[in-house]
Protein backbone atom coordinates (compact mmCIF):
# COMPACT_ATOMS: atom_id res chain seq x y z
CA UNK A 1 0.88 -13.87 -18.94
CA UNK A 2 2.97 -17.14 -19.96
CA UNK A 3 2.80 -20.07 -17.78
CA UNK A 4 4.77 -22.53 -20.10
CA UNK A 5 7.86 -22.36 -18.31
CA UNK A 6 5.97 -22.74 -15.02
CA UNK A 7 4.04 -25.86 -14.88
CA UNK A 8 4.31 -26.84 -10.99
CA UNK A 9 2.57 -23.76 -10.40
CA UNK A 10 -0.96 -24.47 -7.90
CA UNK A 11 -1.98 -20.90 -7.25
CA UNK A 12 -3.23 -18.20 -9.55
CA UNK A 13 -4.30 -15.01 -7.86
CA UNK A 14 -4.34 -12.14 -9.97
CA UNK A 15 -8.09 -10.59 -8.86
CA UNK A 16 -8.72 -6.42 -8.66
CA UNK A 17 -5.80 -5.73 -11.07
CA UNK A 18 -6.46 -3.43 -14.21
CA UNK A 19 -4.88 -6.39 -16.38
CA UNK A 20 -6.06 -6.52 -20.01
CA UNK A 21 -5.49 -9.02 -22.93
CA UNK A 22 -6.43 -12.63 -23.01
CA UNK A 23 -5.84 -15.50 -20.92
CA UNK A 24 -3.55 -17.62 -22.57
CA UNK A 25 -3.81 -20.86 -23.63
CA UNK A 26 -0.75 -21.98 -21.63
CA UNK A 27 -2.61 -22.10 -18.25
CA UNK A 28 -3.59 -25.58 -19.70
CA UNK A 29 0.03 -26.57 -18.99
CA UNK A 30 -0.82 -25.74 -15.27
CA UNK A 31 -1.25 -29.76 -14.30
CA UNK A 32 -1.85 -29.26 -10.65
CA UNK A 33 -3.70 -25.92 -11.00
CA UNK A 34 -5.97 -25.09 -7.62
CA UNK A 35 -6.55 -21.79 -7.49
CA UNK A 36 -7.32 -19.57 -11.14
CA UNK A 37 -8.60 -15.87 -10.27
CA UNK A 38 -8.91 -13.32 -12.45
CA UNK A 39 -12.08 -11.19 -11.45
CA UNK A 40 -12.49 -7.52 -11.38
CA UNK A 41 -9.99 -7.26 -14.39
CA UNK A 42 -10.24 -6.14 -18.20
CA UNK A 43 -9.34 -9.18 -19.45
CA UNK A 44 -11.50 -10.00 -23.22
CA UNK A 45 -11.37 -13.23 -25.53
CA UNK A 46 -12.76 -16.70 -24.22
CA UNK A 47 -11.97 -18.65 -21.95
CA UNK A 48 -9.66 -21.78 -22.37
CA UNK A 49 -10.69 -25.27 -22.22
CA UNK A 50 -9.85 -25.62 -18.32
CA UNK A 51 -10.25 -29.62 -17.41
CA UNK A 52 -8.11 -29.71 -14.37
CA UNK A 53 -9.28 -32.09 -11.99
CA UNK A 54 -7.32 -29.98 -9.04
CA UNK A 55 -8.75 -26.94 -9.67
CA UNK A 56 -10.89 -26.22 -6.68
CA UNK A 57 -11.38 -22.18 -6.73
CA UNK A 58 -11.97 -20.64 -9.81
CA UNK A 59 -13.15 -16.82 -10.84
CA UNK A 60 -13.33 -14.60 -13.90
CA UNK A 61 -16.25 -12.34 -13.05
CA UNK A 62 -16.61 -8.92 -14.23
CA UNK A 63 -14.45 -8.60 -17.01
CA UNK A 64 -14.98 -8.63 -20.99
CA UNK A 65 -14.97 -11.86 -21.71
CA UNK A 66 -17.00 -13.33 -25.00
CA UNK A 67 -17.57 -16.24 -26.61
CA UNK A 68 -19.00 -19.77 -25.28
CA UNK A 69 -18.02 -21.21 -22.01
CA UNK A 70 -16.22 -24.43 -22.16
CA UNK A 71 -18.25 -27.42 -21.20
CA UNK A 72 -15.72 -29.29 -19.78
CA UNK A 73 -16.44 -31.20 -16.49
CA UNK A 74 -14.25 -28.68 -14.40
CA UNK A 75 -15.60 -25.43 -15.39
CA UNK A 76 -19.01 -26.40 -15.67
CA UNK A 77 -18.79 -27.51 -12.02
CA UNK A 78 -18.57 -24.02 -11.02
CA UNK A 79 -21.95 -21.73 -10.62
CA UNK A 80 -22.54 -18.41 -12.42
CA UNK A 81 -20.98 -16.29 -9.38
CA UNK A 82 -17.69 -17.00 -11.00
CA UNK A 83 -18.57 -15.82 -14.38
CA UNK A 84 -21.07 -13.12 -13.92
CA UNK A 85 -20.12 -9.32 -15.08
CA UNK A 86 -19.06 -10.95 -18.43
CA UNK A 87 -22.13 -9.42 -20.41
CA UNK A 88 -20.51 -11.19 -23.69
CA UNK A 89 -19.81 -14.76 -22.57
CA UNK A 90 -22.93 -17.26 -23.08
CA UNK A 91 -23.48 -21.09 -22.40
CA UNK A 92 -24.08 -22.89 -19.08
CA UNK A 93 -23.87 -22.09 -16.46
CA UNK A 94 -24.73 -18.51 -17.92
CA UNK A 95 -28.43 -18.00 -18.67
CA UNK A 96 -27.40 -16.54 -22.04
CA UNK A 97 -27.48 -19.22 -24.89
CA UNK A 98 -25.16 -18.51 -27.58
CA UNK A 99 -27.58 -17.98 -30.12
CA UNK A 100 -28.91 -15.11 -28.23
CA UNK A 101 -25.47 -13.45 -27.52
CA UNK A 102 -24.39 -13.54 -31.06
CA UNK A 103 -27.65 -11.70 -31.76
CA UNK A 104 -26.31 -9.21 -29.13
CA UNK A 105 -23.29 -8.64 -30.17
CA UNK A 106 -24.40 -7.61 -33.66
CA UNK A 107 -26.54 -5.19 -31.57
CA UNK A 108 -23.71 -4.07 -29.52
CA UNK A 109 -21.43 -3.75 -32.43
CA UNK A 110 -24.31 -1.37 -34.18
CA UNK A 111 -24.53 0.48 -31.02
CA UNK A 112 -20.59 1.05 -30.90
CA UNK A 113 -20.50 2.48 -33.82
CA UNK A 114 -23.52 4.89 -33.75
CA UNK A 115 -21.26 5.82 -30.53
CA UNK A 116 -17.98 6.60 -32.48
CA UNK A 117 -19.98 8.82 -34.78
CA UNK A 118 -21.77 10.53 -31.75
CA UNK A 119 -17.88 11.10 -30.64
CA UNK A 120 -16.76 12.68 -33.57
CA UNK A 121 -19.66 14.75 -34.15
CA UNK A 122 -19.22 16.01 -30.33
CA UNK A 123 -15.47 17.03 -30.91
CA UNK A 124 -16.20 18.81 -33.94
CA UNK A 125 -19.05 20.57 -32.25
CA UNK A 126 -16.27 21.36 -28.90
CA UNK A 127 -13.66 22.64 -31.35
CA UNK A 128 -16.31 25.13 -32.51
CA UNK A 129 -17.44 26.10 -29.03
CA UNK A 130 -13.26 26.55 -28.40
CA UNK A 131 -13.49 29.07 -31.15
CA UNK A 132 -16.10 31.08 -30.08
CA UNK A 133 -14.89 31.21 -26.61
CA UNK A 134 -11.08 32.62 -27.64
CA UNK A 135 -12.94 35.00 -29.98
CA UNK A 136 -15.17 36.11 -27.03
CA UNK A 137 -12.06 36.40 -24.67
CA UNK A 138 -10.16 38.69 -26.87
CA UNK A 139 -13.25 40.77 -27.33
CA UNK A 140 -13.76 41.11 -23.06
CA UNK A 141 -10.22 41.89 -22.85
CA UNK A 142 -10.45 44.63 -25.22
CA UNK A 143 -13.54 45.61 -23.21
CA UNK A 144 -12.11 45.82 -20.02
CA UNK A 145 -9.19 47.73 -21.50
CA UNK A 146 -11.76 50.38 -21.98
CA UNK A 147 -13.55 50.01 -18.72
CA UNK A 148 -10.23 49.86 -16.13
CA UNK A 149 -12.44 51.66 -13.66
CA UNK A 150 -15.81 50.05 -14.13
CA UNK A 151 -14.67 47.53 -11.63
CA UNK A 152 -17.71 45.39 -9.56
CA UNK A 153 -16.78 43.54 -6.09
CA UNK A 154 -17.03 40.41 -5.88
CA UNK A 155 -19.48 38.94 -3.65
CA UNK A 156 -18.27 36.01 -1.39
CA UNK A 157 -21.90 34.93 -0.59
CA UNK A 158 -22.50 34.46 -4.37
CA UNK A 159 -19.57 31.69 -4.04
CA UNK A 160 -20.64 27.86 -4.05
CA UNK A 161 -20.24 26.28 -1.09
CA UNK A 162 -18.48 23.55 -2.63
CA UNK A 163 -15.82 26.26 -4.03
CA UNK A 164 -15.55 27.66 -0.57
CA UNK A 165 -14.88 23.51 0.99
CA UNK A 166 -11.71 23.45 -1.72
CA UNK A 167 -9.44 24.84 0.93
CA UNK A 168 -6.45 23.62 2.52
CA UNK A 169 -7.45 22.32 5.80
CA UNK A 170 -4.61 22.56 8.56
CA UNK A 171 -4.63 20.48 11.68
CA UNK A 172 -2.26 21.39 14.59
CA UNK A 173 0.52 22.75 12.46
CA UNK A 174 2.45 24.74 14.59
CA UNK A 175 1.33 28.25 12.80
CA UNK A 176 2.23 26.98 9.33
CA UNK A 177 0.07 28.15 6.58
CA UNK A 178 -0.47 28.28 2.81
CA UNK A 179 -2.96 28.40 0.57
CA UNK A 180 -3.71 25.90 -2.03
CA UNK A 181 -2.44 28.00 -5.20
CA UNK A 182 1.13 28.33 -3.21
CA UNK A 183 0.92 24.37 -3.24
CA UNK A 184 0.07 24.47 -7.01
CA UNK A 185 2.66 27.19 -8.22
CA UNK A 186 5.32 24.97 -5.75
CA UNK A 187 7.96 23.18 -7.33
CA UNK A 188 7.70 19.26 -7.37
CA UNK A 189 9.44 15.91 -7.32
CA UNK A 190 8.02 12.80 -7.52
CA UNK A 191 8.62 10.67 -4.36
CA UNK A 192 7.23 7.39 -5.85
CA UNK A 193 4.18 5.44 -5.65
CA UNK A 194 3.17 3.71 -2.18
CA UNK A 195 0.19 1.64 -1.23
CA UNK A 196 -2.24 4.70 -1.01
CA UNK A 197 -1.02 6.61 -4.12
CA UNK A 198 1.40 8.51 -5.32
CA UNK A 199 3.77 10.92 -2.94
CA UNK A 200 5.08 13.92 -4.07
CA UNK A 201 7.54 16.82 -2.45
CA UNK A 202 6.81 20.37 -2.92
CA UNK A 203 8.97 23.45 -2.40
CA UNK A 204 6.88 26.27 -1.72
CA UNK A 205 8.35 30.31 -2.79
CA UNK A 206 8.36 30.77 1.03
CA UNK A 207 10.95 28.04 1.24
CA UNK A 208 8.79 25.90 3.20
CA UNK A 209 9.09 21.95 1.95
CA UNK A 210 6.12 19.41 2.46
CA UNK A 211 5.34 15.93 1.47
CA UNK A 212 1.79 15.73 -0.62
CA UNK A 213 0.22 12.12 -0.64
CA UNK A 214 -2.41 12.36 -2.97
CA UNK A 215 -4.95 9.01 -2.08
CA UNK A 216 -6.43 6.75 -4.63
CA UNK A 217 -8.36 3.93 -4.23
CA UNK A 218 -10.48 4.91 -1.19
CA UNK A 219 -13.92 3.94 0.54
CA UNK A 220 -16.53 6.27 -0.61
CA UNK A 221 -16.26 8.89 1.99
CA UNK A 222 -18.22 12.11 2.18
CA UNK A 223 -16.46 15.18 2.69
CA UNK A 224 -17.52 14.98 6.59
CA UNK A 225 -16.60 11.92 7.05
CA UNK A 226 -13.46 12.06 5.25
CA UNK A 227 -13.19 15.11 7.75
CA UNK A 228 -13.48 12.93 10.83
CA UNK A 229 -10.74 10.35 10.19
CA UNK A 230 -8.30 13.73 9.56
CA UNK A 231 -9.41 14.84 12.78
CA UNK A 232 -8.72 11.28 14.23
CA UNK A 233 -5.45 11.28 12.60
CA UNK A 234 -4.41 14.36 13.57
CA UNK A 235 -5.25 13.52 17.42
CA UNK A 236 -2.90 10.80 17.96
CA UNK A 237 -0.08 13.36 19.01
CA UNK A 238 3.19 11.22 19.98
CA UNK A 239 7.23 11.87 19.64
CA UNK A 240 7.99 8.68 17.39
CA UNK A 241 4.39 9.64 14.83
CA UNK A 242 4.51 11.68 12.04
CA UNK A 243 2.26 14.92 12.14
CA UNK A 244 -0.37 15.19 9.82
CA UNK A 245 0.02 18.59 9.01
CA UNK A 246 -2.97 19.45 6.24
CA UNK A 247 -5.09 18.23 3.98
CA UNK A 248 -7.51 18.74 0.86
CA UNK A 249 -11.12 17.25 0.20
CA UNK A 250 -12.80 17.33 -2.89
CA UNK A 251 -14.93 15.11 -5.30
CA UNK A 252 -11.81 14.64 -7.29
CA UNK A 253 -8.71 14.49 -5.11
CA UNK A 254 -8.18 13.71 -1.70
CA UNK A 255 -4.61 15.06 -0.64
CA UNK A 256 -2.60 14.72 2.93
CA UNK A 257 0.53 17.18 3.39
CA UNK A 258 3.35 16.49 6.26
CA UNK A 259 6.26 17.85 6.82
CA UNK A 260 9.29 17.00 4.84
CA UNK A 261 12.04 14.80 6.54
CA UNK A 262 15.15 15.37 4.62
CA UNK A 263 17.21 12.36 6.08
CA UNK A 264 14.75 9.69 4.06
CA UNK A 265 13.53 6.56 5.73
CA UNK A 266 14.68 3.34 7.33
CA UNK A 267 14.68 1.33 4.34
CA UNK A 268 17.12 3.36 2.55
CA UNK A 269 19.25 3.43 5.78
CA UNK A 270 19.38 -0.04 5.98
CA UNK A 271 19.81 -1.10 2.34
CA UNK A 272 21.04 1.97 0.57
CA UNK A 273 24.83 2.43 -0.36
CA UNK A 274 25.70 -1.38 0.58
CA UNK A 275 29.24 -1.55 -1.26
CA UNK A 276 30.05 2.01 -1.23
CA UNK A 277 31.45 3.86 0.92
CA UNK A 278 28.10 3.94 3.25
CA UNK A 279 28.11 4.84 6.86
CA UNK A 280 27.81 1.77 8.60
CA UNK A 281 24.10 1.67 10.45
CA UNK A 282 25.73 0.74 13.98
CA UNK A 283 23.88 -1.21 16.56
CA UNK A 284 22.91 1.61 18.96
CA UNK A 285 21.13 3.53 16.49
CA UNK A 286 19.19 -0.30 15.62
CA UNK A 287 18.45 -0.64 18.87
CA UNK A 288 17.01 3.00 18.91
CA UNK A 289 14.95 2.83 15.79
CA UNK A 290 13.29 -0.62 17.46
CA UNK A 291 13.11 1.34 20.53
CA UNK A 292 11.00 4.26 18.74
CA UNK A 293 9.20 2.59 16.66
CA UNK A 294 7.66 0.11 19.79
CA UNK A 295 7.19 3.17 21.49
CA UNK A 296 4.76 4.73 18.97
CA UNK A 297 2.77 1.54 17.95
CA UNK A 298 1.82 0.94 21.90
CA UNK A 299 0.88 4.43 21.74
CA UNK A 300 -1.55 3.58 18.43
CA UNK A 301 -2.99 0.60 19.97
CA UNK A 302 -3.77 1.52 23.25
CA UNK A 303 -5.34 5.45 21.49
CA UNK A 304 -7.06 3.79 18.78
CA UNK A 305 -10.55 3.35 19.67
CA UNK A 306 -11.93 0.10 18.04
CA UNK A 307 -14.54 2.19 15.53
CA UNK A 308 -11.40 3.84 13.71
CA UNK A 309 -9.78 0.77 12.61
CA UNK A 310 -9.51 -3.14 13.20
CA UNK A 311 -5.75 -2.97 13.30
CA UNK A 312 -4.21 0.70 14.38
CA UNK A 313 -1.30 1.20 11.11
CA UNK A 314 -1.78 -1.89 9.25
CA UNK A 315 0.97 -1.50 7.06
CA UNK A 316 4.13 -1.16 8.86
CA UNK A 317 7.55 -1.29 7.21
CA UNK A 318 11.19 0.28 6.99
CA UNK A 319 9.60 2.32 3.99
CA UNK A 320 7.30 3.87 6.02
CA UNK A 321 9.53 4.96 9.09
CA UNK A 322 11.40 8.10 8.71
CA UNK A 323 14.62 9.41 10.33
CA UNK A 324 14.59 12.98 11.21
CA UNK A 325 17.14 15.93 11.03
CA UNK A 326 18.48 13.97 14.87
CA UNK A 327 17.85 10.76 14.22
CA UNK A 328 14.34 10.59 16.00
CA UNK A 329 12.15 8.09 14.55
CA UNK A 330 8.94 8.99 13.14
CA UNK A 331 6.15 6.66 12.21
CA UNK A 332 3.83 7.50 9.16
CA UNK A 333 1.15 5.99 7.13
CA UNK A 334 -0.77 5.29 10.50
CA UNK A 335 -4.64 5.73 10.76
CA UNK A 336 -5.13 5.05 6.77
CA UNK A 337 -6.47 1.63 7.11
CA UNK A 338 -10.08 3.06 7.84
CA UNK A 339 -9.56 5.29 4.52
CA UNK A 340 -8.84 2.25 2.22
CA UNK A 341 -10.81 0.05 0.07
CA UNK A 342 -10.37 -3.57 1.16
CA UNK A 343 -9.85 -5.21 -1.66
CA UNK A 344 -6.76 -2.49 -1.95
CA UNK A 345 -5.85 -3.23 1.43
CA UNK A 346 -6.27 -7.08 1.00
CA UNK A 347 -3.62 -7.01 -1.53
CA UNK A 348 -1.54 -4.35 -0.86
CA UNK A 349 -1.16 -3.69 3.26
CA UNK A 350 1.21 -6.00 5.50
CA UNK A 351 -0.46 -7.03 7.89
CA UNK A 352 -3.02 -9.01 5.63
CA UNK A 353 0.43 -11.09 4.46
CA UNK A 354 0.32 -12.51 8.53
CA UNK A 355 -0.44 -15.62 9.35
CA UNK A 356 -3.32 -14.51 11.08
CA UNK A 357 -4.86 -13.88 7.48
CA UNK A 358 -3.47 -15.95 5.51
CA UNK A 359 -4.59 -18.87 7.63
CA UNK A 360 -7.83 -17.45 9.41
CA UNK A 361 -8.71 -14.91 6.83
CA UNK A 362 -8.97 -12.21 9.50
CA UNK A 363 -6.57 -9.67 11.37
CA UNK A 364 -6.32 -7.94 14.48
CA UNK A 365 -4.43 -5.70 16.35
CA UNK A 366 -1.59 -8.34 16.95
CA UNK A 367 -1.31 -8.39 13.28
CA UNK A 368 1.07 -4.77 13.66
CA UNK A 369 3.01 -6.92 16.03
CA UNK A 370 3.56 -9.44 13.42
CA UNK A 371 4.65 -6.92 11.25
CA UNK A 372 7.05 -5.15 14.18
CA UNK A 373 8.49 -8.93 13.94
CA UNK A 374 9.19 -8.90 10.30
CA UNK A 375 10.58 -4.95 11.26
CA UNK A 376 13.16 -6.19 14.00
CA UNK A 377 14.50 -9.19 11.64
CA UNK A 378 15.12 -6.47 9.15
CA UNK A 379 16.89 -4.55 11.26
CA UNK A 380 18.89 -7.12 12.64
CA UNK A 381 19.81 -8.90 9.30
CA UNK A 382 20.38 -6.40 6.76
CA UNK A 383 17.97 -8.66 4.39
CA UNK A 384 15.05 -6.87 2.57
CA UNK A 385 11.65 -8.45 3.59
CA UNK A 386 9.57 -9.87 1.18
CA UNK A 387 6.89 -8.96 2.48
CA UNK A 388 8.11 -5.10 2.76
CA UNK A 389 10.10 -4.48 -0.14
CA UNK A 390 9.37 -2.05 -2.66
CA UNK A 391 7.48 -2.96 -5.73
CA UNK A 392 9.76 -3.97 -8.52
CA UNK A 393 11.98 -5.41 -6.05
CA UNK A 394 13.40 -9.16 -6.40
CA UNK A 395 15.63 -9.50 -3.91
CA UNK A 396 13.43 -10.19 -0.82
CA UNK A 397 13.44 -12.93 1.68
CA UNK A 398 10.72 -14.49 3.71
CA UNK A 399 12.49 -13.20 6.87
CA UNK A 400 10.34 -15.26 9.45
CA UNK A 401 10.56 -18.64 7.83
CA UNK A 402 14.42 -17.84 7.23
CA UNK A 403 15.28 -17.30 10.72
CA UNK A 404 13.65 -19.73 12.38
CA UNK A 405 14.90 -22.22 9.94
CA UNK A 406 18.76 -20.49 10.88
CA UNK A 407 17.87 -20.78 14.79
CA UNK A 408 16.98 -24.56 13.93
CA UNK A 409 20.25 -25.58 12.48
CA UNK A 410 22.08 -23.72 15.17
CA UNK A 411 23.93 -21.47 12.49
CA UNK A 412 22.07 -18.29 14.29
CA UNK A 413 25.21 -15.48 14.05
CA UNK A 414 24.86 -16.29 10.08
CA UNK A 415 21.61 -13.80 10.65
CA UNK A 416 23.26 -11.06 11.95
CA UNK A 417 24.08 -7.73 9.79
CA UNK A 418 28.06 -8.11 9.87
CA UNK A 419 27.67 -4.22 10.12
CA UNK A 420 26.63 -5.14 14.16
CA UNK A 421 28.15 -8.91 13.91
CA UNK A 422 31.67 -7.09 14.07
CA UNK A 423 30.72 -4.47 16.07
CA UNK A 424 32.29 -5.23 20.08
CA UNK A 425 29.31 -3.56 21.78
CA UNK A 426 26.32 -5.26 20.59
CA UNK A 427 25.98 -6.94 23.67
CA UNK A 428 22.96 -9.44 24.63
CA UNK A 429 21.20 -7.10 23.39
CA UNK A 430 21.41 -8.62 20.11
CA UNK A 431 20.35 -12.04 20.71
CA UNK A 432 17.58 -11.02 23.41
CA UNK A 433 16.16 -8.68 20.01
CA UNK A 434 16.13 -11.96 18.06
CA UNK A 435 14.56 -13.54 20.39
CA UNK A 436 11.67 -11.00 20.51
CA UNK A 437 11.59 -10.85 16.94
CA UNK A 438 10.97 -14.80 16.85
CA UNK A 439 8.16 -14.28 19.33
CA UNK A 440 6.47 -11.92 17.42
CA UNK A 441 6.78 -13.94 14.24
CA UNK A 442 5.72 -16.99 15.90
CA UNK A 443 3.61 -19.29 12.98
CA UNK A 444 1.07 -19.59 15.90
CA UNK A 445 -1.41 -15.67 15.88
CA UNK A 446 -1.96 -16.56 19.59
CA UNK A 447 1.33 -16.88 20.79
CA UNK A 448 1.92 -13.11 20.04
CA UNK A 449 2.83 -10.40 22.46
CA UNK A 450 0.26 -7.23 23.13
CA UNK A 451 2.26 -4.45 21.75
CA UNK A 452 2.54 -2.45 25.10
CA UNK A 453 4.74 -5.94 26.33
CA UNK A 454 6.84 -5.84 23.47
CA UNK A 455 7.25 -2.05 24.26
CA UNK A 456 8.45 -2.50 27.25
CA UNK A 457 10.74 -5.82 26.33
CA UNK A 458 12.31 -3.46 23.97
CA UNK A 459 12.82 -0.74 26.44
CA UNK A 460 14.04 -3.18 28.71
CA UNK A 461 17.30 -4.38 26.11
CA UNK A 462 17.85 -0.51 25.69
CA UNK A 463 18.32 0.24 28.96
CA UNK A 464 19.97 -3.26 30.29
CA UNK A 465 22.17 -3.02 26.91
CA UNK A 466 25.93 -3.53 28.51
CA UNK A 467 28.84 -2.29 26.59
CA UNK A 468 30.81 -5.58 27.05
CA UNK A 469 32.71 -7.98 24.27
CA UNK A 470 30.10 -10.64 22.71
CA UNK A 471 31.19 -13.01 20.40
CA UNK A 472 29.46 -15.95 18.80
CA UNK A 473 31.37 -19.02 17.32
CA UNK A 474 30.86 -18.33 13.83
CA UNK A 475 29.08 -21.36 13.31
CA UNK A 476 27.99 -22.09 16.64
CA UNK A 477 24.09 -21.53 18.05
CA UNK A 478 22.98 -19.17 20.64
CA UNK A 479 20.70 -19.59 23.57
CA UNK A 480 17.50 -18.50 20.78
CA UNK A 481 14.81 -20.35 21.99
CA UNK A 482 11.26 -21.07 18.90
CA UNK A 483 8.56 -21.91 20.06
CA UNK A 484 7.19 -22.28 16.35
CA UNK A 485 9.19 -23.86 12.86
C-alpha cells in the first residue's frame, strides 16, 4: 500500500482481507483521513504516528502487530477494541506495558525456535515412516500375488458413517447420476473465481458436462443443516432459475454441481466481442432477458420464506444470469446468502453496495430490486456496472448516479446502447425500461417497487412493445421523469 500519490483520500477500508506487510508510513500524508481499517488482516510492524485530527473511525485489531502504540492525541483517543488481537503491540490503551512485552517476545522468540526444531525433527521422523510404509506395500503386494484367491468381503457395516455421508447427493435431477470418483477422474477447466469460490467445468467419460462450485468462506454449518438449505434450494423450481442439480458435504469441501450452459452468461453477451465482428445484442432479446429475469426474482421473493434469507439472491448481476442453448434466461447463485459468512457477504454481495446499506446499514428484500435497477441500466447502456463488474476490472461506471445525472441535463438518448439506439423497433419500450430502471435505483430505499410490480411493469412493456419508428433528437430529452438526483 502507497498513499503518497493520494493525499485527498478520507476513507480507508481494507478490513477481513488476508493482506500482509506493514502499514506504511505514507498514510501520514492522508491530511483529511476519516476512516483507517485494517482489522482481521496479517498485517506485522508498528503502527505509524497517526495525529489526524479527522480521523473519526479507526481499527487494526487482530493482526500481528508489535511494538509500542503511538501516544499521539488521535490514537490514544481510541479504546482497546480497536487494537485488541495484536498479542505483540504494548502501551496505552493496551494493558501490556512495554517492558513486559519485550520480556515476551524474548519468550516467544525461544518458543519459535524450540518449534522449528520440533518441525524438523517431525519431518525426519515422517520421511522414515514413508519408508517403511513403501517397503511394507511392496511386501503385501507380493503377498497377495501369492494369495489371488484368499479374497475376504468387505463389510459395508464396518464402514464409518462419515465415509458413507461423502456421497454425491442429487436433488431433482431428471435421472442424472454419477458417482463422486466419475467427478474426480472428469476432465476440468477452470471457470474463474466468483463471490462464493472458485467454479469449475467438468466433462465426465459419459459425456455428461456440469458446472462444480466449490464454496469457501461459509457459516459453520453442520452437515444437516448444510443439508436443509440444499433442500431449500433445490425447491424453488421455476423456468428463468437455474437447477441445482447435486451436491457434496464434507468437513473439508462443500461442492454444488449444475448443469452446464454452453452459451455463457449475460455479461459476456453484453460486453464481449465489442469491436469485432460481434452479433449485435438486439433490443427484443433485452427486453426478454429483463423480462426473465423479473419473472424469476418475483418468483424468489414471494417463495422465500423469511427464515431462509433476509434478501432472496442477494447478489444479482449480468455475471450471474445465464443464456441457454434457446436463449431462455436462467438465474443462478440464488439461495446462497443464508450459506455465507457476513463479513464475506458485507464486502463481496451487491446488494450490500445499495443505498439501503450504505446509508442505513441494513438490507431487505427491495435491496434485489435495487440491484434489478443497476441490471436494466446495464442492459440498456452497454456500460459495465461498477458495482457488478468482474474483479480486476477498471472500466466500470456508477450506472445509477450516471443516468440520473444524463436524465437531468436532458441528454437521455446519450444512455442508450447504439446497438438498440439505431435499431427502428425499439419502440417506447425503451424509454418506459429507463424509466423503471430509475425507479428502482431511486437514492430514496422507500421509493422502491415490490418486485412482483416491477414484474408485471416489465411484462407490461413486453407485451405493449409496438414495432413502430422511435427516434430521439440526438441531443434532445425524453419524457424520463426522477424522482431522486
Amino acid at each position: 500500500m502507497d498513499f503518497s500519490n493520494t493525499k485527498k483520500l478520507t476513507h480507508v477500508d481494507l478490513s477481513y482481507n488476508e493482506f500482509n506487510g506493514f502499514i506504511p508510513d505514507s498514510v501520514l500524508n492522508l491530511k483529511e483521513l476519516e476512516t483507517f481499517l485494517l482489522q482481521e488482516n496479517n498485517l506485522t510492524g508498528s503502527i505509524p504516528s497517526l495525529n489526524q485530527l479527522s480521523l473519526k473511525d479507526f481499527n487494526v485489531s487482530n493482526n500481528n502487530l508489535s511494538g509500542k502504540i503511538p501516544e499521539t492525541s488521535v490514537l490514544q483517543m481510541f479504546t482497546i477494541s480497536s487494537y485488541n488481537g495484536n498479542p505483540f503491540l504494548c502501551g496505552s490503551p493496551m494493558p501490556t506495558s512495554c517492558k513486559k512485552s519485550k520480556l515476551k517476545l524474548i519468550a516467544g522468540s525461544l518458543w519459535i525456535t524450540i518449534f522449528v526444531l520440533v518441525d524438523i525433527i517431525a519431518f525426519f521422523i515422517l520421511v522414515l515412516l514413508f519408508c517403511v510404509c513403501i517397503k511394507k506395500k511392496k511386501i503385501g503386494k507380493a503377498f497377495q500375488g501369492k494369495n489371488k484367491n484368499k479374497t475376504k468381503k468387505v463389510d459395508v457395516e464396518a464402514v464409518p458413517a462419515q465415509d458413507k455421508e461423502k456421497k454425491l447427493k442429487f436433488m431433482d435431477s431428471g435421472g442424472v447420476t454419477f458417482e463422486l470418483n466419475d467427478l474426480l477422474k472428469a476432465s476440468a477447466e477452470g471457470l474463474g473465481k466468483g463471490n462464493y469460490g472458485n467454479s469449475f467445468k467438468a466433462t465426465l467419460d459419459t459425456g455428461l458436462v456440469v458446472v462444480v462450485k466449490r464454496l469457501t468462506e461459509l457459516k459453520p454449518l453442520s452437515s444437516e443443516e448444510f443439508a436443509t438449505q440444499m433442500k431449500l434450494i433445490s425447491g424453488l423450481k421455476h423456468r428463468n432459475l437455474l437447477p441445482l442439480l447435486a451436491y457434496y458435504y464434507s468437513k473439508d469441501e462443500k461442492l454444488l454441481m449444475y448443469k452446464f450452459i454452453p452459451k455463457g452468461n449475460l455479461y459476456n453477451r453484453i460486453h464481449g466481442g465489442r469491436g469485432n465482428n460481434r452479433i449485435p445484442f438486439n433490443w427484443n432479446s433485452r427486453l426478454s432477458v429483463a423480462h426473465g429475469v423479473a419473472k424469476a426474482m418475483e418468483f424468489l421473493h414471494q417463495n422465500t420464506k423469511a427464515s431462509q434469507a433476509v434478501i432472496p439472491h442477494g447478489n444479482l448481476k449480468s455475471s450471474n444470469i445465464l443464456l441457454d442453448e434457446n436463449d431462455i434466461v436462467l438465474v443462478s447463485d440464488y439461495g446462497l446468502t443464508s450459506l455465507i459468512a457476513f463479513p464475506v457477504a458485507a464486502q463481496k454481495m451487491i446488494s450490500y453496495k445499495s443505498p439501503e446499506y450504505q446509508n442505513r446499514r441494513k438490507i431487505t428484500k427491495k435491496s434485489d430490486v435495487w440491484s434489478y435497477g443497476c441490471l436494466l441500466l446495464e442492459l440498456l447502456t452497454g456500460q459495465i456496472c461498477t458495482y457488478t463488474a468482474p474483479q480486476g476490472s477498471t472500466d466500470g461506471v456508477d450506472l445509477c448516479s450516471w443516468a440520473y445525472r444524463a436524465v437531468r441535463e436532458e441528454w437521455t438518448c446519450e444512455i442508450f446502447d447504439m446497438e438498440i439506439l439505431t435499431q427502428r423497433n425499439a419502440g417506447q419500450g425503451m424509454v418506459r425500461l429507463l424509466q423503471l430502471a430509475l425507479k428502482c435505483c431511486d437514492k430514496a430505499p422507500e421509493k422502491w417497487p415490490e418486485m412482483a410490480e416491477v414484474a408485471r411493469e416489465v411484462e407490461d412493456i413486453k407485451l405493449n412493445d409496438d414495432n413502430d419508428e422511435f427516434s430521439f433528437e440526438r441531443s434532445g430529452s425524453t419524457d424520463v421523469s426522477i424522482s431522486a438526483v
